[in-house]
PDB file of N, CA and C in Angstrom:
ATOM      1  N   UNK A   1      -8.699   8.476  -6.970  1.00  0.00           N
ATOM      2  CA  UNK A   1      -8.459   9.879  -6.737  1.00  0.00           C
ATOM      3  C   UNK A   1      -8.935  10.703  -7.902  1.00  0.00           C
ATOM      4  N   UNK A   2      -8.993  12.089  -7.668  1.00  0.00           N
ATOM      5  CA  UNK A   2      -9.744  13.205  -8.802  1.00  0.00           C
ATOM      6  C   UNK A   2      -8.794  13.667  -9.120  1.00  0.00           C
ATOM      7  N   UNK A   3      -8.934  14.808 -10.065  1.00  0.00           N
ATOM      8  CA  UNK A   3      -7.731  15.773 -10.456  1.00  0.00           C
ATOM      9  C   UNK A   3      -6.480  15.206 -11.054  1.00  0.00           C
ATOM     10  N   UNK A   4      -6.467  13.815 -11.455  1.00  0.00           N
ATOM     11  CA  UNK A   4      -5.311  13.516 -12.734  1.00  0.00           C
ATOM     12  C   UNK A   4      -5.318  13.536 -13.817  1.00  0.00           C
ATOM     13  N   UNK A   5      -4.487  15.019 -14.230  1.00  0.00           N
ATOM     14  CA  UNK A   5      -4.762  16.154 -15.689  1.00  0.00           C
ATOM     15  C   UNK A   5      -6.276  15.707 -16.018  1.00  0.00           C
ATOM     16  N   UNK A   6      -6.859  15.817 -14.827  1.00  0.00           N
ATOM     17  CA  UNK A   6      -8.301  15.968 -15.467  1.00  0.00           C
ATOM     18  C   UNK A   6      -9.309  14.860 -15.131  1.00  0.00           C
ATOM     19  N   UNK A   7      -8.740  13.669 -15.079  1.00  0.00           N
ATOM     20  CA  UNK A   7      -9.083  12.395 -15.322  1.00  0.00           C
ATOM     21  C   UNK A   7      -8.965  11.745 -13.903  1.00  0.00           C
ATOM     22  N   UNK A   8      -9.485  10.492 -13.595  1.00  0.00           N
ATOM     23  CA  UNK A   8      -9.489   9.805 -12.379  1.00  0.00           C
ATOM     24  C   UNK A   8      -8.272   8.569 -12.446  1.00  0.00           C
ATOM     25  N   UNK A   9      -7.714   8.324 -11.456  1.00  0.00           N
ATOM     26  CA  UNK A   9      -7.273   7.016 -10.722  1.00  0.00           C
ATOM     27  C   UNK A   9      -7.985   6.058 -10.534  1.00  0.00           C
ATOM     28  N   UNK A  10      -8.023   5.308 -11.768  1.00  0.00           N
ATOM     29  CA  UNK A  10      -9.096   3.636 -11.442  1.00  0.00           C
ATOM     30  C   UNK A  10      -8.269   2.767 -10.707  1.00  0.00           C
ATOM     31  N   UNK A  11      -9.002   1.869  -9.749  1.00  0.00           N
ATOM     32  CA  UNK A  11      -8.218   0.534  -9.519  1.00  0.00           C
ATOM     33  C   UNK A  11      -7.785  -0.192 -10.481  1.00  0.00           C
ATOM     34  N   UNK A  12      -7.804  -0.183 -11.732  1.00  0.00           N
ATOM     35  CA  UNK A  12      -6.889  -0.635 -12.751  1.00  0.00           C
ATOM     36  C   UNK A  12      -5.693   0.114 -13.113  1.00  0.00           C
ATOM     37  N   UNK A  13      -5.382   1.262 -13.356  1.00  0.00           N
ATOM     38  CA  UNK A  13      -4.573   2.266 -13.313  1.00  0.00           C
ATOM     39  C   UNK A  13      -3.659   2.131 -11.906  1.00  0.00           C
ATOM     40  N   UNK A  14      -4.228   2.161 -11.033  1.00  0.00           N
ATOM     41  CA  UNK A  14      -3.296   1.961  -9.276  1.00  0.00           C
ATOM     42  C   UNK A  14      -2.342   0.698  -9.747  1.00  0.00           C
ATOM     43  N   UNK A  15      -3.226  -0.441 -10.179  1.00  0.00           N
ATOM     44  CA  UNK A  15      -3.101  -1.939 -10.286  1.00  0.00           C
ATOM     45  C   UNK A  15      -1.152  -1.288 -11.191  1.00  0.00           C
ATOM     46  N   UNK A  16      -1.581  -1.097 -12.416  1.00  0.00           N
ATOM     47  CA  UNK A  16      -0.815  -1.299 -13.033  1.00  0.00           C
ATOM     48  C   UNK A  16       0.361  -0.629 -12.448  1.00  0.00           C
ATOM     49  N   UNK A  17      -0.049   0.868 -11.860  1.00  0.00           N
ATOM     50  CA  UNK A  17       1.158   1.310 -11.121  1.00  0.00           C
ATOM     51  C   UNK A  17       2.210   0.506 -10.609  1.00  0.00           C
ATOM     52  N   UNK A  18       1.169   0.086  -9.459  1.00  0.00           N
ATOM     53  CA  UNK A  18       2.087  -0.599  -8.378  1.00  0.00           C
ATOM     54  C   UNK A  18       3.200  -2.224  -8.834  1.00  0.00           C
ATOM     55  N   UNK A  19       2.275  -2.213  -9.730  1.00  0.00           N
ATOM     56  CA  UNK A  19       3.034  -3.754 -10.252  1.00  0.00           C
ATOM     57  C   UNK A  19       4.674  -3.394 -11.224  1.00  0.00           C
ATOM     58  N   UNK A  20       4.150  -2.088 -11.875  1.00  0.00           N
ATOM     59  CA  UNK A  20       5.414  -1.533 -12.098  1.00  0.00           C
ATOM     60  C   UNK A  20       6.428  -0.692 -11.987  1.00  0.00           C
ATOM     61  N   UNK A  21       6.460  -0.936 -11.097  1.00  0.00           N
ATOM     62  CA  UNK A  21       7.572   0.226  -9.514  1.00  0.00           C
ATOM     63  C   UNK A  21       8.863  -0.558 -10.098  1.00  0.00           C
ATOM     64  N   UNK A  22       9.135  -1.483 -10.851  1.00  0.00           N
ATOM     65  CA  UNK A  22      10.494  -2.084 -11.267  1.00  0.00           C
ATOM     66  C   UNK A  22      11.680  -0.593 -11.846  1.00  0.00           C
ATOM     67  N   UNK A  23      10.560  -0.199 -13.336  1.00  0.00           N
ATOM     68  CA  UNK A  23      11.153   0.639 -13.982  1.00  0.00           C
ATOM     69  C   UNK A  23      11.457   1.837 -12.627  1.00  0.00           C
ATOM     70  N   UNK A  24      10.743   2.239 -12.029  1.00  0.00           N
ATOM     71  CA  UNK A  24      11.127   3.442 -11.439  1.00  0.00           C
ATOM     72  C   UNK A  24      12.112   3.115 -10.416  1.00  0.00           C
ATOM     73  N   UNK A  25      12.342   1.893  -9.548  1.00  0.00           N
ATOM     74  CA  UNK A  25      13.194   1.722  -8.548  1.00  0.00           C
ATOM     75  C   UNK A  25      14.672   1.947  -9.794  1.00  0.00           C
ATOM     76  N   UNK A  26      14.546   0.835 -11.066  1.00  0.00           N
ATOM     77  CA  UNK A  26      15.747   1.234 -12.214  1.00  0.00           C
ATOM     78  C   UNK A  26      16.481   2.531 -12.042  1.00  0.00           C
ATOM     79  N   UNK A  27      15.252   3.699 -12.518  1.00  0.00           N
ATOM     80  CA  UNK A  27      16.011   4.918 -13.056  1.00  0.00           C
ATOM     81  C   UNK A  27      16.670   5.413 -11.926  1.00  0.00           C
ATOM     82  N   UNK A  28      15.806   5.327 -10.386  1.00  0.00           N
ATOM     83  CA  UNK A  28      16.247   5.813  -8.953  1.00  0.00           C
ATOM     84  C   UNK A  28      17.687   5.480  -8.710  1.00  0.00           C
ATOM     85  N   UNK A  29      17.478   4.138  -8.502  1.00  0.00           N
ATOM     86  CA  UNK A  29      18.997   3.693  -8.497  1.00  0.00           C
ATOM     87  C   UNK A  29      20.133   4.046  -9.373  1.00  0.00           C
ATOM     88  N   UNK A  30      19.614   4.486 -10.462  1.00  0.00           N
ATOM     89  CA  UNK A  30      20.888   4.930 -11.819  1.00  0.00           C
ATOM     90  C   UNK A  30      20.968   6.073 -11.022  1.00  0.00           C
ATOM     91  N   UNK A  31      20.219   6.651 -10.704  1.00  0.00           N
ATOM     92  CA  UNK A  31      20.536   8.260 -10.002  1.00  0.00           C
ATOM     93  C   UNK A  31      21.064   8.665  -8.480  1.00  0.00           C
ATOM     94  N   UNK A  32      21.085   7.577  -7.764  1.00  0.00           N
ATOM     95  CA  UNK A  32      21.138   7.167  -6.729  1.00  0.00           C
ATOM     96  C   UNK A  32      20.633   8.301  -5.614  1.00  0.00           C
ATOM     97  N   UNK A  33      19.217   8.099  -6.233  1.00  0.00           N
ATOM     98  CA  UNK A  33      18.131   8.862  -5.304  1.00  0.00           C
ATOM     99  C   UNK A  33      17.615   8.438  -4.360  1.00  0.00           C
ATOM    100  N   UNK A  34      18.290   8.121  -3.348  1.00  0.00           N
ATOM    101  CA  UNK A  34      18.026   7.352  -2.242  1.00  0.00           C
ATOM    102  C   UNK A  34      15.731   7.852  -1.235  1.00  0.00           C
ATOM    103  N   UNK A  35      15.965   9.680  -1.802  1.00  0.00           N
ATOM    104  CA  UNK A  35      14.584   9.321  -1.262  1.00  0.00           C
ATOM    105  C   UNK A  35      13.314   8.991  -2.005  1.00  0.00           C
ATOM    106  N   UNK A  36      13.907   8.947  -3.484  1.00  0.00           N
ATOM    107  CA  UNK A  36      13.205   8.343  -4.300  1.00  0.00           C
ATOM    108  C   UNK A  36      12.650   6.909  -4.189  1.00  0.00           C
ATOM    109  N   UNK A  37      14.080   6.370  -4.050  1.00  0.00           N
ATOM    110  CA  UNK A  37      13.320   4.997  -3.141  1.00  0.00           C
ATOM    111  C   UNK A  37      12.585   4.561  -1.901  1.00  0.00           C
ATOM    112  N   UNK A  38      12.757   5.653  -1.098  1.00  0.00           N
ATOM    113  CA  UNK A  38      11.731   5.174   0.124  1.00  0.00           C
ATOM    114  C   UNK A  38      11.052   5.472  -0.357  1.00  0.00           C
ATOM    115  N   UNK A  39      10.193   6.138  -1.179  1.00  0.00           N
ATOM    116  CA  UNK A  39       9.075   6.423  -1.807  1.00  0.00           C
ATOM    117  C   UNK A  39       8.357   4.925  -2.547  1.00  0.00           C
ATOM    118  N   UNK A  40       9.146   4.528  -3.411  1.00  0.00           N
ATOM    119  CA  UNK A  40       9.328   3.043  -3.798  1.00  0.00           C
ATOM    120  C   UNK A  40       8.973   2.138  -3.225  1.00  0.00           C
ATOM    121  N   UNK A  41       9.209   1.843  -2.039  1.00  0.00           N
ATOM    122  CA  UNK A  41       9.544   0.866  -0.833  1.00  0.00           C
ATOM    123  C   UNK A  41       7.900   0.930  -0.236  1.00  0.00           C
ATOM    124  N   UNK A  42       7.374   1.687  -0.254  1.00  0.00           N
ATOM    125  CA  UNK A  42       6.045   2.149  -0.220  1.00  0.00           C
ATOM    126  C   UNK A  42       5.312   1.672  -0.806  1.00  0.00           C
ATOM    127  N   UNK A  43       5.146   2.080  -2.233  1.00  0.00           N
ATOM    128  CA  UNK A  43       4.564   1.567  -3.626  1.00  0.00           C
ATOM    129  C   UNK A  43       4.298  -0.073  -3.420  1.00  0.00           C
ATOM    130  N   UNK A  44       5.849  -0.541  -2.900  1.00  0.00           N
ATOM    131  CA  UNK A  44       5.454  -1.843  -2.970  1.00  0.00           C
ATOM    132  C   UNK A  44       5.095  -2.466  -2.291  1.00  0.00           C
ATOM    133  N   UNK A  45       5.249  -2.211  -0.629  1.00  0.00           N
ATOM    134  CA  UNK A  45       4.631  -2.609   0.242  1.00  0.00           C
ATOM    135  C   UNK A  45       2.927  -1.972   0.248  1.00  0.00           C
ATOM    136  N   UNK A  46       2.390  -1.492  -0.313  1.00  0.00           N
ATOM    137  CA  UNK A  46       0.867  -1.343  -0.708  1.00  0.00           C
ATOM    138  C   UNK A  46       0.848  -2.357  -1.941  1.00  0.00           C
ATOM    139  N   UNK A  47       1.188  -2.766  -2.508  1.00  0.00           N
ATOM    140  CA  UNK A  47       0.962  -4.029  -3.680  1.00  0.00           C
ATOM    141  C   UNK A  47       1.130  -5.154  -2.609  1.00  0.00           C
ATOM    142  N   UNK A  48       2.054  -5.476  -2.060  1.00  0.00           N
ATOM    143  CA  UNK A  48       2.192  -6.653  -1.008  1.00  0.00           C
ATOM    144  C   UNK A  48       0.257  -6.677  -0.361  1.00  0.00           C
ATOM    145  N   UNK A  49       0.417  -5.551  -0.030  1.00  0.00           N
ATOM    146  CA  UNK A  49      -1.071  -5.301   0.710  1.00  0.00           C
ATOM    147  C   UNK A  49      -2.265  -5.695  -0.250  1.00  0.00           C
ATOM    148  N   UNK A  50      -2.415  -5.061  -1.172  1.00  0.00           N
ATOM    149  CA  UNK A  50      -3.222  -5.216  -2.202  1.00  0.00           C
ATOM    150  C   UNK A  50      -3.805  -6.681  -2.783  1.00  0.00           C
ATOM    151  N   UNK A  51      -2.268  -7.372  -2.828  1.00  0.00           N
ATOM    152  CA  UNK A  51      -2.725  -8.709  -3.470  1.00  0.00           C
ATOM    153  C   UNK A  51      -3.023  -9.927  -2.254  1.00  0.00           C
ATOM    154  N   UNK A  52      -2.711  -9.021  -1.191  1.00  0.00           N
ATOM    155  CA  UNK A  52      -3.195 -10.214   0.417  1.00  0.00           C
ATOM    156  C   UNK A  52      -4.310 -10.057   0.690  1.00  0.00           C
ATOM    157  N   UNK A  53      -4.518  -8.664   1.053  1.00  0.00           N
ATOM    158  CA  UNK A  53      -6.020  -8.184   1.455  1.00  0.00           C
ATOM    159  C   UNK A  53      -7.433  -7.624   0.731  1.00  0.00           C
ATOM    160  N   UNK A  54      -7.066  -7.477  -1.044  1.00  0.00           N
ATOM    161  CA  UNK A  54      -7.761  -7.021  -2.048  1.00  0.00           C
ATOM    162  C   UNK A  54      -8.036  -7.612  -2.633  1.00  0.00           C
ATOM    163  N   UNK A  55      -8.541  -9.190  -2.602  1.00  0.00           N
ATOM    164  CA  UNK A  55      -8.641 -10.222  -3.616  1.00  0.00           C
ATOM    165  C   UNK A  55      -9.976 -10.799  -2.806  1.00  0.00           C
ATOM    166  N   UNK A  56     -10.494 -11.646  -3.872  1.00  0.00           N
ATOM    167  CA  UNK A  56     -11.451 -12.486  -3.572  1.00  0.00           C
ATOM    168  C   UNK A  56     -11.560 -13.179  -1.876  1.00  0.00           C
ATOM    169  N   UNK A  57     -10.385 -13.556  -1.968  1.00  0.00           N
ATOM    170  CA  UNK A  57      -9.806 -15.157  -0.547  1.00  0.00           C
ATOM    171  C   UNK A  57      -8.628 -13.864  -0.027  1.00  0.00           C
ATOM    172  N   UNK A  58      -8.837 -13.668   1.160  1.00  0.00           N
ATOM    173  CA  UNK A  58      -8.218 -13.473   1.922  1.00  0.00           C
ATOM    174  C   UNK A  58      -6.636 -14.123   2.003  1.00  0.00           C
ATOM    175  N   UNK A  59      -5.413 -13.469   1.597  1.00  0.00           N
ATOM    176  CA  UNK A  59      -4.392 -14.127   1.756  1.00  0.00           C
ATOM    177  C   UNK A  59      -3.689 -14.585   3.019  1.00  0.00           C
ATOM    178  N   UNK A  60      -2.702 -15.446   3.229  1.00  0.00           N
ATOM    179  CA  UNK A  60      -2.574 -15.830   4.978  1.00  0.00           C
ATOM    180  C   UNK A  60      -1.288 -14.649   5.054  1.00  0.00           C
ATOM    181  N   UNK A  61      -0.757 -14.300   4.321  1.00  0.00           N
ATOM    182  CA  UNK A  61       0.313 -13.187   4.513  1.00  0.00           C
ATOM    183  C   UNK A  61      -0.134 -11.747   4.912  1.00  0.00           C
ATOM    184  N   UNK A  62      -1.696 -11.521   4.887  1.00  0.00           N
ATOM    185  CA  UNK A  62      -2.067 -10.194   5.153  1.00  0.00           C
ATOM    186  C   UNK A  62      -1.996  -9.535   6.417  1.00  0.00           C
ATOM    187  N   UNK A  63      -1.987 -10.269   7.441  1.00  0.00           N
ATOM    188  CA  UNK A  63      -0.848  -9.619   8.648  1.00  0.00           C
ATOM    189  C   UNK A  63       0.736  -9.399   8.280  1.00  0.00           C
ATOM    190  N   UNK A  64       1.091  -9.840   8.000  1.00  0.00           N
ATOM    191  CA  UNK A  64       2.650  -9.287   7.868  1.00  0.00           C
ATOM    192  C   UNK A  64       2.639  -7.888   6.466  1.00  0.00           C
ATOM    193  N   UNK A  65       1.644  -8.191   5.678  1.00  0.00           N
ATOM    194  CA  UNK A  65       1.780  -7.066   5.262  1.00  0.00           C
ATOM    195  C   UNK A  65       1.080  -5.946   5.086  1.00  0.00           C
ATOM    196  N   UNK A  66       0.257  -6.136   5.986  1.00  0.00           N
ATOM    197  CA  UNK A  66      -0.313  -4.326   6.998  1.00  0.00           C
ATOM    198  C   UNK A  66       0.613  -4.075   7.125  1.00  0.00           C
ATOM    199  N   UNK A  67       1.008  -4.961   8.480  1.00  0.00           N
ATOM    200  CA  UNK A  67       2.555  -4.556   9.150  1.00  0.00           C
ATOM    201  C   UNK A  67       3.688  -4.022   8.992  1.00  0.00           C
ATOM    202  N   UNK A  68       4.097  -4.151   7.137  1.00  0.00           N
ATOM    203  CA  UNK A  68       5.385  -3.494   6.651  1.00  0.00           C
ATOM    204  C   UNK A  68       4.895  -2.687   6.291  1.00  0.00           C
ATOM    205  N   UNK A  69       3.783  -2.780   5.785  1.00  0.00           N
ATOM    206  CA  UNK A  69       3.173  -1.173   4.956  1.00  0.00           C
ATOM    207  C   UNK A  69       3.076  -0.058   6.508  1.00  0.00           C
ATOM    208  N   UNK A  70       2.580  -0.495   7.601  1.00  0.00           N
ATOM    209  CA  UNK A  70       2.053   0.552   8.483  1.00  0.00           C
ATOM    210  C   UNK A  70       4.194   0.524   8.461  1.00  0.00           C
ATOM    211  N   UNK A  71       5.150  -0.014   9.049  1.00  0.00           N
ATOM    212  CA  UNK A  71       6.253   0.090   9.194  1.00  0.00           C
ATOM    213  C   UNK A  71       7.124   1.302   8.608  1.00  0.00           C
ATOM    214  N   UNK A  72       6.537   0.979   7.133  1.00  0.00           N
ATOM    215  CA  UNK A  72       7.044   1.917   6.071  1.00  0.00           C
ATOM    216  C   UNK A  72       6.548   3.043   5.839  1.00  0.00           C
ATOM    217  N   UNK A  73       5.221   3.086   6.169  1.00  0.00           N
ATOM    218  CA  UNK A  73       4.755   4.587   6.114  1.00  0.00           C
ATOM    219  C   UNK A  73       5.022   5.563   7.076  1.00  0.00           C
ATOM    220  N   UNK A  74       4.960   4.936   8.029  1.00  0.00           N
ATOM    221  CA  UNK A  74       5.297   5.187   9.896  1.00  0.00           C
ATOM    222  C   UNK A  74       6.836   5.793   9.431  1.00  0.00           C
ATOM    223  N   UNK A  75       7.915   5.725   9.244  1.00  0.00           N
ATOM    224  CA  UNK A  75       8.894   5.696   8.834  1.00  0.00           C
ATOM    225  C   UNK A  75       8.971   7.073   7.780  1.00  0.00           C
ATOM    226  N   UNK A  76       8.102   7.143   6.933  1.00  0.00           N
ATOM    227  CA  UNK A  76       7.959   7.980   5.674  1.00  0.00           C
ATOM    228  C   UNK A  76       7.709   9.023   5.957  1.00  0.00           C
ATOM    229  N   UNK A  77       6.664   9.140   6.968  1.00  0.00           N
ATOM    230  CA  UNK A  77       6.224  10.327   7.597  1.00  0.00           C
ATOM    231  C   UNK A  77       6.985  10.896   8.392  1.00  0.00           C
ATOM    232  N   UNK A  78       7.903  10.332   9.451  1.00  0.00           N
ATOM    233  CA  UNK A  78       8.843  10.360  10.060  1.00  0.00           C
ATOM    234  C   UNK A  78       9.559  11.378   9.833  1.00  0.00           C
ATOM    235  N   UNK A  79      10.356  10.655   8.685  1.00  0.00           N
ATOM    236  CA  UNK A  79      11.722  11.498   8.029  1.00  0.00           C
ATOM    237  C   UNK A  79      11.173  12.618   7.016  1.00  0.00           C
ATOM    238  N   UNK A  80      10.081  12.393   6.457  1.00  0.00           N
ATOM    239  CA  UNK A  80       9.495  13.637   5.475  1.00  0.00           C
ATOM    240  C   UNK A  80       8.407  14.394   6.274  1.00  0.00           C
ATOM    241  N   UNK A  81       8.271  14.667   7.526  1.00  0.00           N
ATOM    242  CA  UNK A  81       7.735  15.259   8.096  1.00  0.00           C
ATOM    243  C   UNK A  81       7.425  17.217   7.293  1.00  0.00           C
ATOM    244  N   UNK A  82       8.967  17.418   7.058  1.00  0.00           N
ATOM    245  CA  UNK A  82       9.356  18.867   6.822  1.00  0.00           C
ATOM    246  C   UNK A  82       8.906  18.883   5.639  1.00  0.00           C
ATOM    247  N   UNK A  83       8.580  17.831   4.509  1.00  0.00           N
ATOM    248  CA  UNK A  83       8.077  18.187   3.458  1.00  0.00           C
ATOM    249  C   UNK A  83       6.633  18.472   3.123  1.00  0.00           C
ATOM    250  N   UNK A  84       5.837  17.986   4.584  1.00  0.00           N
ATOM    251  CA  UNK A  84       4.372  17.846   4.973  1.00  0.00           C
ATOM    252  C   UNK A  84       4.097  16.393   4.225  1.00  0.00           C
ATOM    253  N   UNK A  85       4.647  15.371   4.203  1.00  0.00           N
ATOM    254  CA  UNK A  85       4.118  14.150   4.498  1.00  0.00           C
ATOM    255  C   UNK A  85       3.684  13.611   5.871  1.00  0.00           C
ATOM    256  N   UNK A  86       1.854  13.519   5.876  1.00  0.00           N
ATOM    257  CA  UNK A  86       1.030  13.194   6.281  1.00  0.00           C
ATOM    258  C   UNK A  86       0.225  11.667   6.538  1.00  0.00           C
ATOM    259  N   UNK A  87      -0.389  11.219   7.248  1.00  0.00           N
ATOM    260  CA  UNK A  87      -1.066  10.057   7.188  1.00  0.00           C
ATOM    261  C   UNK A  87      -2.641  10.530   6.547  1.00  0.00           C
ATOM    262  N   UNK A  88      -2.901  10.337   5.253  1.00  0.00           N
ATOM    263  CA  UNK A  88      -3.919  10.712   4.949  1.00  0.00           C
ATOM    264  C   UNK A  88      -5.111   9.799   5.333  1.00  0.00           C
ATOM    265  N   UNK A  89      -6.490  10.005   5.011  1.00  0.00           N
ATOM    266  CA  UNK A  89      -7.523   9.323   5.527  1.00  0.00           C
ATOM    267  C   UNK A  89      -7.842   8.095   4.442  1.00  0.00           C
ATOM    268  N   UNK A  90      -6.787   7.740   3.279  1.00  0.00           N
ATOM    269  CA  UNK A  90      -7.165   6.675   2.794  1.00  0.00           C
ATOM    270  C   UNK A  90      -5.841   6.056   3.406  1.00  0.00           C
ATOM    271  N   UNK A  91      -4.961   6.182   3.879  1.00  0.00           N
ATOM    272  CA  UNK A  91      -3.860   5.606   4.424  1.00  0.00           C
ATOM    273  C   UNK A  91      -3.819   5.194   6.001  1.00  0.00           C
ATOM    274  N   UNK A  92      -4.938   6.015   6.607  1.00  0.00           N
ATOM    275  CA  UNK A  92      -5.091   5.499   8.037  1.00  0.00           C
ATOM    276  C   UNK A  92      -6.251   3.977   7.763  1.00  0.00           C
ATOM    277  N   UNK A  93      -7.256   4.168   6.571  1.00  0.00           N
ATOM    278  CA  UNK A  93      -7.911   3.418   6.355  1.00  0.00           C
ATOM    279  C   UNK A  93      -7.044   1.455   6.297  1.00  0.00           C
ATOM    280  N   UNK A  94      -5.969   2.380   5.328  1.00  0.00           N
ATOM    281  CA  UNK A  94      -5.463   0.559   4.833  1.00  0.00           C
ATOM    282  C   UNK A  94      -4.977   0.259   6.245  1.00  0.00           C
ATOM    283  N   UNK A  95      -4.351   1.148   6.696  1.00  0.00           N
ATOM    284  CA  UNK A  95      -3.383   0.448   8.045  1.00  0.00           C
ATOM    285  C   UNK A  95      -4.910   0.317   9.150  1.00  0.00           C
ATOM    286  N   UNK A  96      -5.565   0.628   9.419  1.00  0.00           N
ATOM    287  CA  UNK A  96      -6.316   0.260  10.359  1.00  0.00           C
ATOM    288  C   UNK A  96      -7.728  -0.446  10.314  1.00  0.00           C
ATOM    289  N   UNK A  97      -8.613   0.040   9.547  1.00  0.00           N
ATOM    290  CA  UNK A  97      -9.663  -0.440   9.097  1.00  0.00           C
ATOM    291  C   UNK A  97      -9.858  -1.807   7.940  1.00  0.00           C
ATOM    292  N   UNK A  98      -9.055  -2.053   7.028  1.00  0.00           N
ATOM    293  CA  UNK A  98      -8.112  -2.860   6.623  1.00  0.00           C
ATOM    294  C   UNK A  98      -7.957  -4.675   7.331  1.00  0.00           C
ATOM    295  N   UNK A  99      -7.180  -4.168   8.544  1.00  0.00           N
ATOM    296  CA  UNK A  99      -7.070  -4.992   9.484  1.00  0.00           C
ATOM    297  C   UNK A  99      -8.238  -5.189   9.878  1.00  0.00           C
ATOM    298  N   UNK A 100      -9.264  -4.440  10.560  1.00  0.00           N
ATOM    299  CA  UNK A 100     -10.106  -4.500  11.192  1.00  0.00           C
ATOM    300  C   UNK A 100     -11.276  -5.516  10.357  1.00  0.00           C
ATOM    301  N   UNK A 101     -11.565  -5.496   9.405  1.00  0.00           N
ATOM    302  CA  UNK A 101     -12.309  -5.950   8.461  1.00  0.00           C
ATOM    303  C   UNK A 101     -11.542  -7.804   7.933  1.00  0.00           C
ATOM    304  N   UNK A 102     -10.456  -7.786   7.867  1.00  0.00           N
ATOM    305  CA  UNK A 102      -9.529  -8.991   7.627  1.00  0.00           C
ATOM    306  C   UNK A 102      -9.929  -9.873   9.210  1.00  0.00           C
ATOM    307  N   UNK A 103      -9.611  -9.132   9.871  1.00  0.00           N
ATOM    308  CA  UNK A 103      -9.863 -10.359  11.574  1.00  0.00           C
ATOM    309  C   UNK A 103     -11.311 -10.319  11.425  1.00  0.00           C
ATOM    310  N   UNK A 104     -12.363  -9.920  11.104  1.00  0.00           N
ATOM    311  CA  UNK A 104     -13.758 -10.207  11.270  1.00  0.00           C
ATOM    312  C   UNK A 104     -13.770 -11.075  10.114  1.00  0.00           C
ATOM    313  N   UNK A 105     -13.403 -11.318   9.290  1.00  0.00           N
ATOM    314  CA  UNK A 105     -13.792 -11.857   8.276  1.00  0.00           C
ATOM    315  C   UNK A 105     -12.906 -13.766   8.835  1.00  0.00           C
ATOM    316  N   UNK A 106     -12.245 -13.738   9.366  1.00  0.00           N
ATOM    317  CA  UNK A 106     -11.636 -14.547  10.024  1.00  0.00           C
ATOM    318  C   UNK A 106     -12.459 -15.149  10.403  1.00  0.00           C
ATOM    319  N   UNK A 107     -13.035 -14.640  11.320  1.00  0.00           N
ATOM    320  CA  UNK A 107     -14.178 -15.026  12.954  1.00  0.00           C
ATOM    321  C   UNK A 107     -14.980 -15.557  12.042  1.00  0.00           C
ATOM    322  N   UNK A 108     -15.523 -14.592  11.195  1.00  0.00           N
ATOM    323  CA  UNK A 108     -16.940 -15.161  10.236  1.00  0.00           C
ATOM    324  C   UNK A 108     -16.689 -16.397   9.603  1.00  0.00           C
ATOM    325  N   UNK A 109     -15.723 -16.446   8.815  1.00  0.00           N
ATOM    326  CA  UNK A 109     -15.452 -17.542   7.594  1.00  0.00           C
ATOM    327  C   UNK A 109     -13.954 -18.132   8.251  1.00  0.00           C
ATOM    328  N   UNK A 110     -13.564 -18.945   9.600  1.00  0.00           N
ATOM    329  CA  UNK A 110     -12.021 -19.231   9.435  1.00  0.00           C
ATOM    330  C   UNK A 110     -11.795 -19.926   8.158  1.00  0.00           C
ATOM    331  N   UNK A 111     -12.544 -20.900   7.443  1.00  0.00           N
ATOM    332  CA  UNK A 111     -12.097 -21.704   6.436  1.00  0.00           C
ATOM    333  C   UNK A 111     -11.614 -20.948   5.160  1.00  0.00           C
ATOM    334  N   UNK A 112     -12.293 -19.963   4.372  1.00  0.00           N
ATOM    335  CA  UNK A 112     -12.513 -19.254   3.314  1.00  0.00           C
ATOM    336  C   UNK A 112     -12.629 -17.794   3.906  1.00  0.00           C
ATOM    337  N   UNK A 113     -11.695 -17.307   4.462  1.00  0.00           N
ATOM    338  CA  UNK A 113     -12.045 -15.647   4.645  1.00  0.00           C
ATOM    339  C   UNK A 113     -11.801 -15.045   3.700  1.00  0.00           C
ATOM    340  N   UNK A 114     -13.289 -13.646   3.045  1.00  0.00           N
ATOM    341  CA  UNK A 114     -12.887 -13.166   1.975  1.00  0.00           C
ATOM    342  C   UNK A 114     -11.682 -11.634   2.310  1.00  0.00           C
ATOM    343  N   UNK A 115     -11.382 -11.754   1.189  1.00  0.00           N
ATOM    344  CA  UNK A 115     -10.315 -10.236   1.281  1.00  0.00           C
ATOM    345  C   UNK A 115     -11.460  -9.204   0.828  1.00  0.00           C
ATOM    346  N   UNK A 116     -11.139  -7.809   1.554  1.00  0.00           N
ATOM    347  CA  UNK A 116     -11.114  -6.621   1.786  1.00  0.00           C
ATOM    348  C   UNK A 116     -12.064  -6.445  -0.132  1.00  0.00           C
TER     349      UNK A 116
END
């Protein structure tokens, strides 16, 4: 992404994010910011995603975790509708195209399918 104070969002920067959603679920819970954490719950179900479908080898868990991620976002949008949470076009991407690219890669390679 563009526009962070200036600077970009690398896939190393995302990386590190998502891996450390620990500290922030911490402070949430001290505060008992309940929509802080569905926010959370998010974060990590896109890392679930990330390390199934974003790697070299295709992981065998990367159906189940489209699935919680589309679950959880589906859900997010839902209830934060009024805040204008949206399905954006990199978020329709993971939940659909994502998949789409994981089952071809199947067909192509069943032995060694690569990830996304």
């Amino acid at each position: 992404g563009k526009g962070y104070h200036g600077g970009v969002f690398t896939g190393g920067d995302m990386k590190k994010m998502l891996e450390n959603t620990g500290i922030l679920y911490n402070m949430a819970e001290e505060q008992t910011n309940f929509h802080c954490l569905r926010f959370i719950e998010a974060f990590r179900a896109l890392n679930v995603v990330r390390k199934a479908c974003f790697s070299t080898k295709l992981m065998p868990n990367w159906n189940s975790a489209l699935a919680e991620f589309k679950r959880v976002i589906t859900a997010l949008i839902e209830d934060y509708h009024d805040i204008g949470m949206t399905c954006t076009l990199k978020i329709h991407a993971v939940i659909w195209h994502v998949r789409e690219h994981c089952q071809d890669q199947i067909l192509l390679n069943p032995e060694e399918p690569k990830g996304y």
